[in-house]
PDB file of N, CA and C in Angstrom:
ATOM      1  N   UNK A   1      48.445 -38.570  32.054  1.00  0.00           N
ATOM      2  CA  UNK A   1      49.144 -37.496  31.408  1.00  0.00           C
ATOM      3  C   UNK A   1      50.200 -36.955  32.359  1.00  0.00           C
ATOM      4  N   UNK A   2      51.447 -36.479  31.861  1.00  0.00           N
ATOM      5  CA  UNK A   2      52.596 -35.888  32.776  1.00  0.00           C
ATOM      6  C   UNK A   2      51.530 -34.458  32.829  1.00  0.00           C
ATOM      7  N   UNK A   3      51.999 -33.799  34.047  1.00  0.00           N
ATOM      8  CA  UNK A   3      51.817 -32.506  34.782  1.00  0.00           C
ATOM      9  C   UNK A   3      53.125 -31.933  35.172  1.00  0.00           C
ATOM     10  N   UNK A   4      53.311 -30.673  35.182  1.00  0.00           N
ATOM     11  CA  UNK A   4      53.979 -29.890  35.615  1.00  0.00           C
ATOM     12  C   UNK A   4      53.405 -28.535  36.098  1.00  0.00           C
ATOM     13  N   UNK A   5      53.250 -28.332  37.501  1.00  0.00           N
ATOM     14  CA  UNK A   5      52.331 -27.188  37.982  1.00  0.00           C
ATOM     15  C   UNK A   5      53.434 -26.446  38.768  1.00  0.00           C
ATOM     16  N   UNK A   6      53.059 -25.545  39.012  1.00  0.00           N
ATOM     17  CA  UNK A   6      54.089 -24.796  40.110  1.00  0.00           C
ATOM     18  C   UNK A   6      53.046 -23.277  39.990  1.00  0.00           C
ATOM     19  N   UNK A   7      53.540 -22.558  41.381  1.00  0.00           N
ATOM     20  CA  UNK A   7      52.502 -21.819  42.076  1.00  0.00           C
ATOM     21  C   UNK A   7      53.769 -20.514  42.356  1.00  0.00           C
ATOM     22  N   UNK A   8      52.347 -19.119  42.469  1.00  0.00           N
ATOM     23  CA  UNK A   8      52.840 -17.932  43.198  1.00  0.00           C
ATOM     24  C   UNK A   8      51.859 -17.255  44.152  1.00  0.00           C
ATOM     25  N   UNK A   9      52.012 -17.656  44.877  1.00  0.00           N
ATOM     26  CA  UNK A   9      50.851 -17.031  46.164  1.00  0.00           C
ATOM     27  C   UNK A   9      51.664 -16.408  47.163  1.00  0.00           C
ATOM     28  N   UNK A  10      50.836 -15.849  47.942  1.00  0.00           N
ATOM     29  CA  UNK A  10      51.701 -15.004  48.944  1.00  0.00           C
ATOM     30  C   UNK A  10      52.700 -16.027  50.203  1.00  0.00           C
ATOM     31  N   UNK A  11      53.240 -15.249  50.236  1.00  0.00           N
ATOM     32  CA  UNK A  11      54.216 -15.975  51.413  1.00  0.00           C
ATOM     33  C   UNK A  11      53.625 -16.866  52.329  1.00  0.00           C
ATOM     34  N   UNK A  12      52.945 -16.335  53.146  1.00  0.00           N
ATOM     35  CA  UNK A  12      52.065 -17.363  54.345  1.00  0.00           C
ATOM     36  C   UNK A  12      51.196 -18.223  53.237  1.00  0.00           C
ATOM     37  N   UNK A  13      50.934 -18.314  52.207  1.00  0.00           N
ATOM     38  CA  UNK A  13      50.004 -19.387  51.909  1.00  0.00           C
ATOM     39  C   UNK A  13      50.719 -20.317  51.292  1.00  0.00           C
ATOM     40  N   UNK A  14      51.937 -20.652  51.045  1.00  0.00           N
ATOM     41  CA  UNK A  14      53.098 -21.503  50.104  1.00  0.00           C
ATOM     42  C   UNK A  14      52.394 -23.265  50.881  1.00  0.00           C
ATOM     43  N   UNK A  15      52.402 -22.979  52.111  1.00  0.00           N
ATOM     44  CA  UNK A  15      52.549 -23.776  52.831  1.00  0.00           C
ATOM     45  C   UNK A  15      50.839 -24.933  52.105  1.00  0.00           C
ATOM     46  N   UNK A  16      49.804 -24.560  52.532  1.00  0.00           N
ATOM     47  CA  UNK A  16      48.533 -24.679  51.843  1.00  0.00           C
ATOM     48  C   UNK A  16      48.550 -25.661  50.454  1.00  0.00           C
ATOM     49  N   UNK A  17      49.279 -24.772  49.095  1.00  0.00           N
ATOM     50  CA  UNK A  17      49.488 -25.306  48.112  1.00  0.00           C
ATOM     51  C   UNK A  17      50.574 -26.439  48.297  1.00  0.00           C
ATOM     52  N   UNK A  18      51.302 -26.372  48.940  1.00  0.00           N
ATOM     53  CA  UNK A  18      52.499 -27.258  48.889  1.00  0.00           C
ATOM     54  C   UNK A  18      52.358 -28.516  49.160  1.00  0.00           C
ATOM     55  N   UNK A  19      51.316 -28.739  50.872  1.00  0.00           N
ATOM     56  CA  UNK A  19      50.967 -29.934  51.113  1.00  0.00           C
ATOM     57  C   UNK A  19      50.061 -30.306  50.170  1.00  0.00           C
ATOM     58  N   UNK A  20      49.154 -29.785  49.512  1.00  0.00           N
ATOM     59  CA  UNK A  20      47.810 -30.071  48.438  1.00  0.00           C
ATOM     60  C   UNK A  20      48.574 -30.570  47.702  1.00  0.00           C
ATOM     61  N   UNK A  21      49.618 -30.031  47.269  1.00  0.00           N
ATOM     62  CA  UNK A  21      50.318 -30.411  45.652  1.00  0.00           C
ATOM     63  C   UNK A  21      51.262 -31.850  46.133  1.00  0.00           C
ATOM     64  N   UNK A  22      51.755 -31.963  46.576  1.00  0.00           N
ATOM     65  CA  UNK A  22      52.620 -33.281  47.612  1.00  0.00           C
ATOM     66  C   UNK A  22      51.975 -34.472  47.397  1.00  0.00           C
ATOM     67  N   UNK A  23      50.371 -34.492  47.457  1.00  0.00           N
ATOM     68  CA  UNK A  23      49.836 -35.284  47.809  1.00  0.00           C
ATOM     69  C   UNK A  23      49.233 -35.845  46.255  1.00  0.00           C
ATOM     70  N   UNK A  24      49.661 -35.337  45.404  1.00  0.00           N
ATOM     71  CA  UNK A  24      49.464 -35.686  43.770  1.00  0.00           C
ATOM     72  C   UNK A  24      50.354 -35.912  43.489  1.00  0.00           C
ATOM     73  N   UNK A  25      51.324 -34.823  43.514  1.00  0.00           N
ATOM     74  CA  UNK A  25      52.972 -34.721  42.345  1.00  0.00           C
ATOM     75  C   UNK A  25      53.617 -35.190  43.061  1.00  0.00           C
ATOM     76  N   UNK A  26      55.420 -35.016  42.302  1.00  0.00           N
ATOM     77  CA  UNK A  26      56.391 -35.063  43.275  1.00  0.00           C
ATOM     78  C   UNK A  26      56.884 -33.657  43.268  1.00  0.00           C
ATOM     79  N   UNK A  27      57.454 -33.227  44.462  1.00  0.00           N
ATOM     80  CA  UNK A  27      57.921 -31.719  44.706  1.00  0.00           C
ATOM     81  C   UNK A  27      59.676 -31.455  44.523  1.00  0.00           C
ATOM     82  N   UNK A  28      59.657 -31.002  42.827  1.00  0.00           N
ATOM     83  CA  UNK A  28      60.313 -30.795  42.485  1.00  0.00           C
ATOM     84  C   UNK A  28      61.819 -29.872  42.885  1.00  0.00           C
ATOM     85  N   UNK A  29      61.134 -28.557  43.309  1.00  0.00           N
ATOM     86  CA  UNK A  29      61.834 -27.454  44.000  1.00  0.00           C
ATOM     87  C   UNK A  29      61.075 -26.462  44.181  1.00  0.00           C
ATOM     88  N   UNK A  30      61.164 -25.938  45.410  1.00  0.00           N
ATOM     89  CA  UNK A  30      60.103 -24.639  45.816  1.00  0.00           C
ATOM     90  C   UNK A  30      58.682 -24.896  45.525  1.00  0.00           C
ATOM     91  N   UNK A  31      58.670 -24.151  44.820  1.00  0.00           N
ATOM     92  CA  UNK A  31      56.540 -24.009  44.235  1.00  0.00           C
ATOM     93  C   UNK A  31      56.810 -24.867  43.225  1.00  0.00           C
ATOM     94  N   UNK A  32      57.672 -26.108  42.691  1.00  0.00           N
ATOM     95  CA  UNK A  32      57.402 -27.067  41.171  1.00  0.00           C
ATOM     96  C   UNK A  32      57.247 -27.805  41.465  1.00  0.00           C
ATOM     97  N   UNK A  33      56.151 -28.807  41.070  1.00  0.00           N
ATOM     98  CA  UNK A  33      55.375 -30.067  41.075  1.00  0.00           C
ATOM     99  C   UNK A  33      55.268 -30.613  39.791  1.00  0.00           C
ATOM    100  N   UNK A  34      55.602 -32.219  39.554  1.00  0.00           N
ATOM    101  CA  UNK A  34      55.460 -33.457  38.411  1.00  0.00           C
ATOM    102  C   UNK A  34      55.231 -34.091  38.782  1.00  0.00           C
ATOM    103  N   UNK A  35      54.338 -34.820  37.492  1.00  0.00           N
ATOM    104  CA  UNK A  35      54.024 -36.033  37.958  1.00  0.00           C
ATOM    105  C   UNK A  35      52.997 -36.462  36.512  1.00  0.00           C
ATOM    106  N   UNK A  36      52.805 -37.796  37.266  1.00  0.00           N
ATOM    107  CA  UNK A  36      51.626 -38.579  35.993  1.00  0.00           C
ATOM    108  C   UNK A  36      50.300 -38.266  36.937  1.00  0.00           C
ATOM    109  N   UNK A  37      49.104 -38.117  36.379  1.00  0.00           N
ATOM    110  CA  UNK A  37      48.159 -38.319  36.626  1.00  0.00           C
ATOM    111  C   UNK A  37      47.035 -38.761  35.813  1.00  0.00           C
ATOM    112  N   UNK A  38      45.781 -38.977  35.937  1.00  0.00           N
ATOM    113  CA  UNK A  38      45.283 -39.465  35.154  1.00  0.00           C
ATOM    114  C   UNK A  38      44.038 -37.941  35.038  1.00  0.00           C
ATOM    115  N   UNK A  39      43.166 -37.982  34.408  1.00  0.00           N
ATOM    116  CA  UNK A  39      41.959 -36.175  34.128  1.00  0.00           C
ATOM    117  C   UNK A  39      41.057 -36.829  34.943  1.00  0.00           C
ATOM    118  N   UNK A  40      40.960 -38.284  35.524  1.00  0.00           N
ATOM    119  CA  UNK A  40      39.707 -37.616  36.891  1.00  0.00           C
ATOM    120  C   UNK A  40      40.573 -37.118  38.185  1.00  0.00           C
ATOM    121  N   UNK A  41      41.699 -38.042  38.016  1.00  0.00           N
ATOM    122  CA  UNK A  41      42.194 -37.290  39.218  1.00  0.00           C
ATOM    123  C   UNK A  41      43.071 -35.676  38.976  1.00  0.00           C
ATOM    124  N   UNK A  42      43.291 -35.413  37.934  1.00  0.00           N
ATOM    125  CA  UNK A  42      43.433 -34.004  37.413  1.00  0.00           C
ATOM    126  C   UNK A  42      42.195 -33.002  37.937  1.00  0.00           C
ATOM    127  N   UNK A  43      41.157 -33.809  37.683  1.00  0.00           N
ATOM    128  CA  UNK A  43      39.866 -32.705  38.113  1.00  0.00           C
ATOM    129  C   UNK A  43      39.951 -32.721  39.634  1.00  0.00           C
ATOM    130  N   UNK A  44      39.903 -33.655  40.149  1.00  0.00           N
ATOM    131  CA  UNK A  44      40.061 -34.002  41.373  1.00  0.00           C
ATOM    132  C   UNK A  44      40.788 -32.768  42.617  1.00  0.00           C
ATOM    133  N   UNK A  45      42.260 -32.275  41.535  1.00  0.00           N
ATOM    134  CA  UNK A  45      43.121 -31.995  42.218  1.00  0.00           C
ATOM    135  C   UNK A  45      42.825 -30.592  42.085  1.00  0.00           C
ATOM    136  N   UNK A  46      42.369 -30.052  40.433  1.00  0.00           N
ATOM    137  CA  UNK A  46      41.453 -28.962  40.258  1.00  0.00           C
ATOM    138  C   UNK A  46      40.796 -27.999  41.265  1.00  0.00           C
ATOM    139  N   UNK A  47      39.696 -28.704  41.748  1.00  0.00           N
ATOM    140  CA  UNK A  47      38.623 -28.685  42.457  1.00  0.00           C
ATOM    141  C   UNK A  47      38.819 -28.138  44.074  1.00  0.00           C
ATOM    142  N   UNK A  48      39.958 -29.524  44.095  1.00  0.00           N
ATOM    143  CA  UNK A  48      40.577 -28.946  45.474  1.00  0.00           C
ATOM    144  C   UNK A  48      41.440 -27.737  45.511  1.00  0.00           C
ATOM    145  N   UNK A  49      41.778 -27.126  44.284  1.00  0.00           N
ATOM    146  CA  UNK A  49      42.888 -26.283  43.764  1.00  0.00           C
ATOM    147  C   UNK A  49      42.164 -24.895  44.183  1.00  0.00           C
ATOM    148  N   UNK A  50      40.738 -24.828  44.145  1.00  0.00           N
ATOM    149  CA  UNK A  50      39.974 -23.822  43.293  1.00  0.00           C
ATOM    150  C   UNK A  50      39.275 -23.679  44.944  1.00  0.00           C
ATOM    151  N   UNK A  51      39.057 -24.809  45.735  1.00  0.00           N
ATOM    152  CA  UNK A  51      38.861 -24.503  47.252  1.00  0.00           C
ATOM    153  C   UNK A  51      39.744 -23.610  48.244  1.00  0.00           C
ATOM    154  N   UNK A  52      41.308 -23.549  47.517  1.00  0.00           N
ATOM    155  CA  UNK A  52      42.186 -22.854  48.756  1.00  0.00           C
ATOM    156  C   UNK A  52      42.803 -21.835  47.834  1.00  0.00           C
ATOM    157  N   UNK A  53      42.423 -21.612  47.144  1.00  0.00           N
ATOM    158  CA  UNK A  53      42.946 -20.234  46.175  1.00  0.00           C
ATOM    159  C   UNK A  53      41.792 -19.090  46.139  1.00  0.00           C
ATOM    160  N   UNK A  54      43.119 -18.010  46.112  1.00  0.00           N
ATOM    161  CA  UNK A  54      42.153 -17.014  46.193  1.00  0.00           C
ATOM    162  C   UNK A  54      42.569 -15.679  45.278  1.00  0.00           C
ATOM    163  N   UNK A  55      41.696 -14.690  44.792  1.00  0.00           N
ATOM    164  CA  UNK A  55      41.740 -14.191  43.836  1.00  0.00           C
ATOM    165  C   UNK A  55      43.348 -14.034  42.858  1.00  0.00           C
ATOM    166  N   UNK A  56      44.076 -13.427  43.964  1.00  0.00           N
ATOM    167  CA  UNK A  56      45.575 -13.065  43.603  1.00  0.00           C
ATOM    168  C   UNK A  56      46.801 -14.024  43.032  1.00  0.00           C
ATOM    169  N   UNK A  57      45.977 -15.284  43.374  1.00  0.00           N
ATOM    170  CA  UNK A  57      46.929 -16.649  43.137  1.00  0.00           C
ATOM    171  C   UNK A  57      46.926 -16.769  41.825  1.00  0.00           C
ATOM    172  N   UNK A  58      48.073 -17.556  41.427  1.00  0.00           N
ATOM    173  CA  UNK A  58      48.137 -17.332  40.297  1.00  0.00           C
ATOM    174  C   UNK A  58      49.135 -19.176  40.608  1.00  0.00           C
ATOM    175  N   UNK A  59      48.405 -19.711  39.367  1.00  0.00           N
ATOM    176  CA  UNK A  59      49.268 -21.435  38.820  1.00  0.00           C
ATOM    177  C   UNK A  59      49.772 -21.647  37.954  1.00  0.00           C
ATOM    178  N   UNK A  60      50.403 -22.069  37.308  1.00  0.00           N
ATOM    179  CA  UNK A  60      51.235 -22.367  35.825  1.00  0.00           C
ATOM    180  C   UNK A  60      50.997 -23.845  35.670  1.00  0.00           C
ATOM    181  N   UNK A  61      50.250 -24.305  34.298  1.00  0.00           N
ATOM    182  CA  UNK A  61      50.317 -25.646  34.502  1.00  0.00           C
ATOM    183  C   UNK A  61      50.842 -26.010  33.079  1.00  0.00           C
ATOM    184  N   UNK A  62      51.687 -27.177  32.736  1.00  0.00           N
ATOM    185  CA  UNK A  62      51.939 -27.890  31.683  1.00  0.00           C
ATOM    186  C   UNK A  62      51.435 -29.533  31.343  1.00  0.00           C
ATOM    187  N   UNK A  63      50.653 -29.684  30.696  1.00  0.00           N
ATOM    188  CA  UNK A  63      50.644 -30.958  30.489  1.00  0.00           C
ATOM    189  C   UNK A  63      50.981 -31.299  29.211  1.00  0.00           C
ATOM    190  N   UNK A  64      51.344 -32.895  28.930  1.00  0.00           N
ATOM    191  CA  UNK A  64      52.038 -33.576  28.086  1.00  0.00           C
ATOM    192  C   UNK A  64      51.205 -35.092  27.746  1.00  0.00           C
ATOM    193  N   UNK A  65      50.934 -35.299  27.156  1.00  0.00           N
ATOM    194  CA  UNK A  65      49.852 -36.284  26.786  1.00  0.00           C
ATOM    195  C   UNK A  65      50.552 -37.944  27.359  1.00  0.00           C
ATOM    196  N   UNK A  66      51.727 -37.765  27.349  1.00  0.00           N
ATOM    197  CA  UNK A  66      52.481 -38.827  28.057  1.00  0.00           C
ATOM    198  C   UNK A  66      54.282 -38.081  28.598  1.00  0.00           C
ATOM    199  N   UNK A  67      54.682 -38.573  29.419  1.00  0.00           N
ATOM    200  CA  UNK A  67      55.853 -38.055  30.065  1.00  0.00           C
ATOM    201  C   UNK A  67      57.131 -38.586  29.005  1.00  0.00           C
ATOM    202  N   UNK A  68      56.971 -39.115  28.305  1.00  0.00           N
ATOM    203  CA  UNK A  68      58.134 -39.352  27.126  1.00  0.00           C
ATOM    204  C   UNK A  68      58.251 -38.160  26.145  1.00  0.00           C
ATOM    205  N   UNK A  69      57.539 -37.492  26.022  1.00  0.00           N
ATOM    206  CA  UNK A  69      57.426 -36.459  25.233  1.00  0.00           C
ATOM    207  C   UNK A  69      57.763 -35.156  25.349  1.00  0.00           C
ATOM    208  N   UNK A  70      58.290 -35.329  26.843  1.00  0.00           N
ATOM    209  CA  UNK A  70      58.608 -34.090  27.407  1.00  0.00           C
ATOM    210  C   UNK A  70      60.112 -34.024  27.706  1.00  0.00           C
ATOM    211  N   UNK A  71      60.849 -32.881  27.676  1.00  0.00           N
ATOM    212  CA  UNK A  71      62.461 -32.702  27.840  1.00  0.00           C
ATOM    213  C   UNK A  71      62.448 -31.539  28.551  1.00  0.00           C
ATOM    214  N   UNK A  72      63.100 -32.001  29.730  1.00  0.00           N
ATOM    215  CA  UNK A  72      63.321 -31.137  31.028  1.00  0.00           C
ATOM    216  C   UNK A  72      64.840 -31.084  31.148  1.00  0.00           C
ATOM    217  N   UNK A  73      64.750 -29.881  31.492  1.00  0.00           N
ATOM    218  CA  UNK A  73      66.392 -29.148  31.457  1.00  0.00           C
ATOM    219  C   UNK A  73      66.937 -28.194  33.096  1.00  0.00           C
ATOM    220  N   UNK A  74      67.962 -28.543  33.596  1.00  0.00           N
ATOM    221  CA  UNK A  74      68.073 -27.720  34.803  1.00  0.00           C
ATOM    222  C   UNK A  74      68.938 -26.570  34.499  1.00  0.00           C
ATOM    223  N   UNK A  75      68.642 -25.692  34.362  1.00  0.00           N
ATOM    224  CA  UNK A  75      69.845 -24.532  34.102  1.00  0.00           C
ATOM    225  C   UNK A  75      70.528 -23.666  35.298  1.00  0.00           C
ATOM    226  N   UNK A  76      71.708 -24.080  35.431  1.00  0.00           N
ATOM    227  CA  UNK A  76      72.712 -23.725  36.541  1.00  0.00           C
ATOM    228  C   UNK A  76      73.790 -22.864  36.171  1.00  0.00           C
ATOM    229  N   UNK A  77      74.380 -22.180  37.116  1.00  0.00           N
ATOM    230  CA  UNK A  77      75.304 -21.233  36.858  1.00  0.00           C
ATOM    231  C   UNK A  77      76.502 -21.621  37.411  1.00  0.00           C
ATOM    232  N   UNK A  78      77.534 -21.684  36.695  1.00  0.00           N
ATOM    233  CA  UNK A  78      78.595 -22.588  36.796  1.00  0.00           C
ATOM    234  C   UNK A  78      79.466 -22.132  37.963  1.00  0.00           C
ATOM    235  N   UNK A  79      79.720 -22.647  39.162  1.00  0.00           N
ATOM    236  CA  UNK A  79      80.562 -21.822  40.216  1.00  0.00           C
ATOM    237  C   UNK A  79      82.072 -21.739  39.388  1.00  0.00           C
ATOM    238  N   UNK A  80      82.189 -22.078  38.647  1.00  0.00           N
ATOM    239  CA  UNK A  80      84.171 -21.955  38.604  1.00  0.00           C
ATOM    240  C   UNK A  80      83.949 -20.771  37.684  1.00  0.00           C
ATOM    241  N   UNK A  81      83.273 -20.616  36.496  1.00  0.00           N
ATOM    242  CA  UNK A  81      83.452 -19.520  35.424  1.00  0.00           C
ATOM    243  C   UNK A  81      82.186 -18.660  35.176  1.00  0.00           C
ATOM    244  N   UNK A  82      81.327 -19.307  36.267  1.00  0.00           N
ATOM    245  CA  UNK A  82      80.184 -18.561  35.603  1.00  0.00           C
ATOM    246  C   UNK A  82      79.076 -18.809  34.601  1.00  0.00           C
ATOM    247  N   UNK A  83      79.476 -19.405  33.595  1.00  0.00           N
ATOM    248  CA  UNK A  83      78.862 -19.976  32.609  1.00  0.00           C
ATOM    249  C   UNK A  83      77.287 -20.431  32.798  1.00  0.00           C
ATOM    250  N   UNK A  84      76.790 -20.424  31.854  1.00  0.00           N
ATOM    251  CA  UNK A  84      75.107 -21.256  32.157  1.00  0.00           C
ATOM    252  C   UNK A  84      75.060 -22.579  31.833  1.00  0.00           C
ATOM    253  N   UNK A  85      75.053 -23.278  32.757  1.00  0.00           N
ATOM    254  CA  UNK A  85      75.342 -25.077  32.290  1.00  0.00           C
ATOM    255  C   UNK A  85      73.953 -25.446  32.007  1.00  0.00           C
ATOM    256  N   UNK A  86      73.535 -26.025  30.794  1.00  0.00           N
ATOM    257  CA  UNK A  86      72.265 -26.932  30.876  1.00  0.00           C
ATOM    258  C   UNK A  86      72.548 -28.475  30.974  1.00  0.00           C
ATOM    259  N   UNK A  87      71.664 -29.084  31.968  1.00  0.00           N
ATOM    260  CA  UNK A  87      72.193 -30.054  32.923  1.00  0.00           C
ATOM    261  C   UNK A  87      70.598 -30.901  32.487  1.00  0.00           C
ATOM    262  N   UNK A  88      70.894 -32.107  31.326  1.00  0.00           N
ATOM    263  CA  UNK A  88      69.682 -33.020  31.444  1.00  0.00           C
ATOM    264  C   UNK A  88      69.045 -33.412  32.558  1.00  0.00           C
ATOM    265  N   UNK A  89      67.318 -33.186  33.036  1.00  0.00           N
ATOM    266  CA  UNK A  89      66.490 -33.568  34.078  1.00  0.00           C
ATOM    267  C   UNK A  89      65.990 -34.255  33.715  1.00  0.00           C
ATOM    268  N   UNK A  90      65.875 -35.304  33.312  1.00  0.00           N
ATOM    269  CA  UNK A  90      65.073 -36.812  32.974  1.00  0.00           C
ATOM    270  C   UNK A  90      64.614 -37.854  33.553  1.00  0.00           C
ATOM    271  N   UNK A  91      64.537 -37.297  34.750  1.00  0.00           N
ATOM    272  CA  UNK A  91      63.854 -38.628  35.831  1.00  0.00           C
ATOM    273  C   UNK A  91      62.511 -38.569  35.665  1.00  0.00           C
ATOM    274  N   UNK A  92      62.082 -38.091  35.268  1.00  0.00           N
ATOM    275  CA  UNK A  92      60.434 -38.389  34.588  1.00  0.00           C
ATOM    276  C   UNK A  92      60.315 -39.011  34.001  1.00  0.00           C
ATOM    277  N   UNK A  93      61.043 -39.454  33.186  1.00  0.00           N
ATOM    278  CA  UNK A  93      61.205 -40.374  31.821  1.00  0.00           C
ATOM    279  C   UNK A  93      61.298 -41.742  32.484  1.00  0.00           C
ATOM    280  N   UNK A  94      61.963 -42.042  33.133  1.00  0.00           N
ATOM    281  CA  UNK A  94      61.767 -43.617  34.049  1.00  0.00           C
ATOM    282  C   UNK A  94      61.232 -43.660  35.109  1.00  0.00           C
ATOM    283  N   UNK A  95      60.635 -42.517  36.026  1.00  0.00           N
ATOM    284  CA  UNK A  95      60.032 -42.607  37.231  1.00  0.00           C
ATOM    285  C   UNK A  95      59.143 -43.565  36.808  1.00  0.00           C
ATOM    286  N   UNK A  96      58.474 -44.580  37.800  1.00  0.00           N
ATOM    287  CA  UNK A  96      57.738 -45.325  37.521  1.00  0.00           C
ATOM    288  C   UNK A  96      56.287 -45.621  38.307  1.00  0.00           C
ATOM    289  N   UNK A  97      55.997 -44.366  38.707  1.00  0.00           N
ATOM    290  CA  UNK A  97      55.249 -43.988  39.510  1.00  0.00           C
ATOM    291  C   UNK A  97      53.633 -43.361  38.743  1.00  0.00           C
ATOM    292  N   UNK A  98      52.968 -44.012  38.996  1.00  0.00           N
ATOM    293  CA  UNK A  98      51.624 -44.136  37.849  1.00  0.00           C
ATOM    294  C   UNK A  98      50.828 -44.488  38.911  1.00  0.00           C
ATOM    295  N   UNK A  99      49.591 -43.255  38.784  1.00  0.00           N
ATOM    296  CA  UNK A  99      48.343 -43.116  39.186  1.00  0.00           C
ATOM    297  C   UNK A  99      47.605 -43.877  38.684  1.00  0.00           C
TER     298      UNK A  99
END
């Protein structure tokens, strides 16, 4: 299944989640993580998730039953006018990187 996780923990702990999450996903930007995985290694990553978190943390997760199904968008702010550019993110769609 595609994943999309990304994290808000306190400052000194970014570091913690980041290498944990690295080592599943790919690291999108800042606290965002994708990727394919499969639900044992979903639990897997869970588990270890639930070892270095602590009350205040807080995760966002999306999953997608397959990564074709999903449409990712980068939204940027246009340096010449300003404008809000939406900018297709679709390298998920051919990454070929399978757990």
């Amino acid at each position: 299944m595609f994943i999309l996780l990304t994290y808000d923990v306190a400052a000194k702990r970014t570091e913690k989640f980041r290498k944990l999450l690295a080592r599943y996903l790919v690291h999108e930007q800042n606290s965002v993580f994708s990727g394919d995985l499969t639900e044992a290694t979903l639990l897997r990553l869970h588990k270890e998730l639930q070892r270095i978190m602590t009350a205040g943390d807080r995760l966002f997760q999306v999953e997608s039953s397959n990564r074709h199904n999903v449409s990712v968008s980068l939204l940027k702010k246009s340096a010449g006018n300003g404008a809000l550019d939406v900018v297709a993110h679709n390298h998920h769609k051919t990454d070929a990187m399978v757990l």
